[in-house]
C-alpha atoms as a PDB file:
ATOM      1  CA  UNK A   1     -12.191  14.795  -2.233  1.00  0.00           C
ATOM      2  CA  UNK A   2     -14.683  14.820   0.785  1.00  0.00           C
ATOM      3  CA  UNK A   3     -14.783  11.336   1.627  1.00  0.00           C
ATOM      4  CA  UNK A   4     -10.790  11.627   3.236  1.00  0.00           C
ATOM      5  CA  UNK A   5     -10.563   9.533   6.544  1.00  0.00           C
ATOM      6  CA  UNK A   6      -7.252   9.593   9.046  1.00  0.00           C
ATOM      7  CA  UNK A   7      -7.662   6.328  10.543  1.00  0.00           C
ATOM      8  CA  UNK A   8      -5.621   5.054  13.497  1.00  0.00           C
ATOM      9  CA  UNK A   9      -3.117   2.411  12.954  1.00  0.00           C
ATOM     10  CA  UNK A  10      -4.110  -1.211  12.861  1.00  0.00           C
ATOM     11  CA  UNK A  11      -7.615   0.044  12.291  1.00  0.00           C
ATOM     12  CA  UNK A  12     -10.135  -0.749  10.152  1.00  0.00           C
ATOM     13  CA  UNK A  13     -11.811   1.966   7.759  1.00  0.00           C
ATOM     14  CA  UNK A  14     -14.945   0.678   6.797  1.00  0.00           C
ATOM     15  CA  UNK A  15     -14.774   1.270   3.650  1.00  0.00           C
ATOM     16  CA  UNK A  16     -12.128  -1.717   2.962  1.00  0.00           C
ATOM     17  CA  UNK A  17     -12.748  -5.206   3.400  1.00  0.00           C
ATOM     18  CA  UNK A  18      -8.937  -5.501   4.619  1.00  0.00           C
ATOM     19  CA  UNK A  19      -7.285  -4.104   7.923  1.00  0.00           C
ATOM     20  CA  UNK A  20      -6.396  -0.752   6.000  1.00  0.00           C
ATOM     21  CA  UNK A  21      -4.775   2.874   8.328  1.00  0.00           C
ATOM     22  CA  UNK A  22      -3.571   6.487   6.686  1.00  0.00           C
ATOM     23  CA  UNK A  23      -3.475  10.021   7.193  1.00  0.00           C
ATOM     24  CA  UNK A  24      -6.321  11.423   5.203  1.00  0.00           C
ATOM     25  CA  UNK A  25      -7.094   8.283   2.894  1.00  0.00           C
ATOM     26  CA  UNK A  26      -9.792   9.128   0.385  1.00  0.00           C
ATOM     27  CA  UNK A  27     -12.202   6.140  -1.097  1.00  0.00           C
ATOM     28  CA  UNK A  28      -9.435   4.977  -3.522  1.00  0.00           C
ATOM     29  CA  UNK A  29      -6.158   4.687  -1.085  1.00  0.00           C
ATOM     30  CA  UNK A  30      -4.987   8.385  -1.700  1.00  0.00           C
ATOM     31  CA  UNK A  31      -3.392   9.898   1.420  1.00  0.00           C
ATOM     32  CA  UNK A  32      -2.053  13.177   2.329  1.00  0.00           C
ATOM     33  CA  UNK A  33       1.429  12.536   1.321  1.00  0.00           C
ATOM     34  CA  UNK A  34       0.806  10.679  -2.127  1.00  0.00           C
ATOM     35  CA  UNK A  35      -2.496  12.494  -3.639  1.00  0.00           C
ATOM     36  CA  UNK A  36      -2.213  11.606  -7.956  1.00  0.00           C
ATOM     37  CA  UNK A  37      -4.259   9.911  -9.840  1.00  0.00           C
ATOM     38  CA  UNK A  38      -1.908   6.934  -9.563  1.00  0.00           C
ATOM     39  CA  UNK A  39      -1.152   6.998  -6.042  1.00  0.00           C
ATOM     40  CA  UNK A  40      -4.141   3.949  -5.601  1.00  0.00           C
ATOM     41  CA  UNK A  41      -2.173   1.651  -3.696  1.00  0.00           C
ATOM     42  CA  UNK A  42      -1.728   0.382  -0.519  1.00  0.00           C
ATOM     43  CA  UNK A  43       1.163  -1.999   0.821  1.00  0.00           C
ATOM     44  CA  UNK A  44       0.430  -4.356   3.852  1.00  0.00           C
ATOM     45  CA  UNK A  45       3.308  -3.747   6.447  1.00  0.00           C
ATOM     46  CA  UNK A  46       5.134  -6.911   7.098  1.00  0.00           C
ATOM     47  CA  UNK A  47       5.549  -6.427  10.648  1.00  0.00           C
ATOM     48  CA  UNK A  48       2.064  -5.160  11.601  1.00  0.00           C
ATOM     49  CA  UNK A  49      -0.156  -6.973   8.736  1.00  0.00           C
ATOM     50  CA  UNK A  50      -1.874  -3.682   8.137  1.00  0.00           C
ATOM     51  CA  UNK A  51      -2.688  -1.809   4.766  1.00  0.00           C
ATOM     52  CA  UNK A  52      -1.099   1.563   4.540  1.00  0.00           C
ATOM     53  CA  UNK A  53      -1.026   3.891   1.268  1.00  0.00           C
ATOM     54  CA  UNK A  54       2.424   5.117   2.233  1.00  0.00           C
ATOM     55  CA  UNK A  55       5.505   4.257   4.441  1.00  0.00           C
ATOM     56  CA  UNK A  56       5.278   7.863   5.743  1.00  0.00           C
ATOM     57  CA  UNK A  57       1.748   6.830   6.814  1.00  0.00           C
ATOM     58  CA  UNK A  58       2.978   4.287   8.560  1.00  0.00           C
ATOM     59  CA  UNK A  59       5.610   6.170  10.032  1.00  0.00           C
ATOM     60  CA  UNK A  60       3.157   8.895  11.435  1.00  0.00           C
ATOM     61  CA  UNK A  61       0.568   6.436  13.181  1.00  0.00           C
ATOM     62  CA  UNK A  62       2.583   3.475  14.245  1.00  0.00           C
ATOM     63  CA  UNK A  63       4.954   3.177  17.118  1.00  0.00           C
ATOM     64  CA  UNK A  64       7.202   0.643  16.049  1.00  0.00           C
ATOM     65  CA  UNK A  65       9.885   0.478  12.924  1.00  0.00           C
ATOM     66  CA  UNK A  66       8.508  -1.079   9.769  1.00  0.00           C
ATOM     67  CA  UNK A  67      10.163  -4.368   8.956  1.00  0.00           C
ATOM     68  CA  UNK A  68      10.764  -5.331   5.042  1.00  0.00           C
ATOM     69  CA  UNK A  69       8.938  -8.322   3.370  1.00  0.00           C
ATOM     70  CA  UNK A  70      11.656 -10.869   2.426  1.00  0.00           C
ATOM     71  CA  UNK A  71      12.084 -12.387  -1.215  1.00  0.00           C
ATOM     72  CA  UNK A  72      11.414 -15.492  -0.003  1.00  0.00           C
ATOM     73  CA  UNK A  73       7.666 -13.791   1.150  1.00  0.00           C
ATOM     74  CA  UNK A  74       6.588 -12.467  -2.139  1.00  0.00           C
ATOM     75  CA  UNK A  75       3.968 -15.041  -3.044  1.00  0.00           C
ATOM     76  CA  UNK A  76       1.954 -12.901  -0.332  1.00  0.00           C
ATOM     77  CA  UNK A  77      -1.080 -10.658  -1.102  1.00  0.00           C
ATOM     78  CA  UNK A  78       0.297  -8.277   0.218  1.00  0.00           C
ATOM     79  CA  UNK A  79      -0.783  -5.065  -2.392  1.00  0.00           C
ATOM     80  CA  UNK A  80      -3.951  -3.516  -2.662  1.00  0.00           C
ATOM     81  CA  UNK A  81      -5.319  -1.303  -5.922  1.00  0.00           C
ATOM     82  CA  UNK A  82      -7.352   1.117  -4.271  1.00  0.00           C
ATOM     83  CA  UNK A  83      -9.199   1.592  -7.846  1.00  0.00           C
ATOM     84  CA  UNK A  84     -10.908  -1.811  -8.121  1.00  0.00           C
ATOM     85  CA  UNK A  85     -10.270  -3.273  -4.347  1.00  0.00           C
ATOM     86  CA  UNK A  86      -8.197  -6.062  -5.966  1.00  0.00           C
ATOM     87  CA  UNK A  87      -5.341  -8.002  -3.765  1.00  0.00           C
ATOM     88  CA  UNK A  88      -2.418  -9.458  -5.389  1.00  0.00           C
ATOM     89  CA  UNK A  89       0.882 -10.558  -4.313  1.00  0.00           C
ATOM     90  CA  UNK A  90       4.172  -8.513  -3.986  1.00  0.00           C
ATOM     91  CA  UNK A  91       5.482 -10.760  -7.004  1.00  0.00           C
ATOM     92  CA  UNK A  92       2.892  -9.400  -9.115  1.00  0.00           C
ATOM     93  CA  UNK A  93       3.401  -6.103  -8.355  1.00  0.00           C
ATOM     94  CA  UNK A  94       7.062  -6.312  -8.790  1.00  0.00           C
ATOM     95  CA  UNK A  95       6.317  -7.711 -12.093  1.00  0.00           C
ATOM     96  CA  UNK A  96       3.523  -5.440 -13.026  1.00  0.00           C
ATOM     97  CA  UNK A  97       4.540  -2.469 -11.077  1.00  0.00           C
ATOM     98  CA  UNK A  98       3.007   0.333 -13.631  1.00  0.00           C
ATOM     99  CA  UNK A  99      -0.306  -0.822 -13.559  1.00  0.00           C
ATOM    100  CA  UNK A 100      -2.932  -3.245 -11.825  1.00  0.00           C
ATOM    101  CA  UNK A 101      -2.623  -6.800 -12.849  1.00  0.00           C
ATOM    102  CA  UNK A 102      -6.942  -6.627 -12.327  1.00  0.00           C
ATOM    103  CA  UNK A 103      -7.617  -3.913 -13.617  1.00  0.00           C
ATOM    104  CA  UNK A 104      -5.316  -2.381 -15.353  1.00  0.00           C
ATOM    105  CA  UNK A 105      -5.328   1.380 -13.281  1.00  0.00           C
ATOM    106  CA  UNK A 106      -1.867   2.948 -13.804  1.00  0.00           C
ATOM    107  CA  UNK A 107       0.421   3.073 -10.664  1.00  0.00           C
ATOM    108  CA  UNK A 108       2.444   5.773  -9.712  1.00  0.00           C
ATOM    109  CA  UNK A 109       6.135   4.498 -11.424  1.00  0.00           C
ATOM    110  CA  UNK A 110       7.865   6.763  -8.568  1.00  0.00           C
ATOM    111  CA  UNK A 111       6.762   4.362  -6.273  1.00  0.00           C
ATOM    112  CA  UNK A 112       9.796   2.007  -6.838  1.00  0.00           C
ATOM    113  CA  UNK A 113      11.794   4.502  -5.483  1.00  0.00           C
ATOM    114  CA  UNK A 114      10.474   3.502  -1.875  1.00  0.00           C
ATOM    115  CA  UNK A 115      10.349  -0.630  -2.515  1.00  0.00           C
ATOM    116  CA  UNK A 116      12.970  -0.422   0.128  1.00  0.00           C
ATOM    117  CA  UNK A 117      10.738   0.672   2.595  1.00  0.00           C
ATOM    118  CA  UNK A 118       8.536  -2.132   1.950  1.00  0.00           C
ATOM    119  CA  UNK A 119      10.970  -5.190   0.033  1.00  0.00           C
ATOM    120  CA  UNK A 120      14.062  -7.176   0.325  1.00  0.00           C
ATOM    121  CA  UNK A 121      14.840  -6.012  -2.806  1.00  0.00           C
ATOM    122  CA  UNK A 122      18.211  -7.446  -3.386  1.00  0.00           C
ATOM    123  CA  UNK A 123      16.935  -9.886  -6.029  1.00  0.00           C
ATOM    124  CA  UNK A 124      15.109  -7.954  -8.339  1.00  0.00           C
END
């Protein structure tokens, strides 16, 4: 894909409406660490209220340590399909986690294996 951008953290790429940074994001959330075709998602950090596609992301362009949304938090739009631009909460992802609740794009089921980057995740 041509179109990758590495944008700076809590930056905008202009090809979002939402605050959205990576390392080498392509027009559909894809980054250089998680590059399928069902790696089109992007989690807003709790503690910097940026989109990322990827906790490494995160880990590569911020300066601070990520803080996890708690359970009590998961009403929040806080997940982004990179397929059809749709936000939805953290409940609904949870919930929904193999595909997009909009538009029904699968998701990358290896993903869940990281919710602890991201979620309290004690009660799910």
């Amino acid at each position: 894909m041509s179109d990758r951008r590495t944008t700076p953290a809590i930056a905008d790429d202009s090809r979002f409406a939402v605050s959205l940074s990576g390392c080498q994001v392509d027009s559909e959330t894809r980054c250089a660490h998680w590059d399928g075709t069902r790696d089109v998602l992007a989690i807003k950090f709790q503690c910097c209220k940026c989109f990322f596609p990827c906790f490494q992301c995160h880990e590569t362009l911020t300066e601070h340590e990520s803080t996890q949304w708690l359970s009590t938090e998961f009403s929040k739009e806080a997940i982004l399909c990179g397929h059809c631009r749709t936000q939805f909460s953290i409940s609904e992802y949870i919930e929904t986690s193999e595909q997009c609740p909009s538009c029904s794009h699968s998701f990358n089921l290896g993903c869940q294996n990281h919710w602890d980057h991201y979620f309290e995740i004690g009660s799910y």
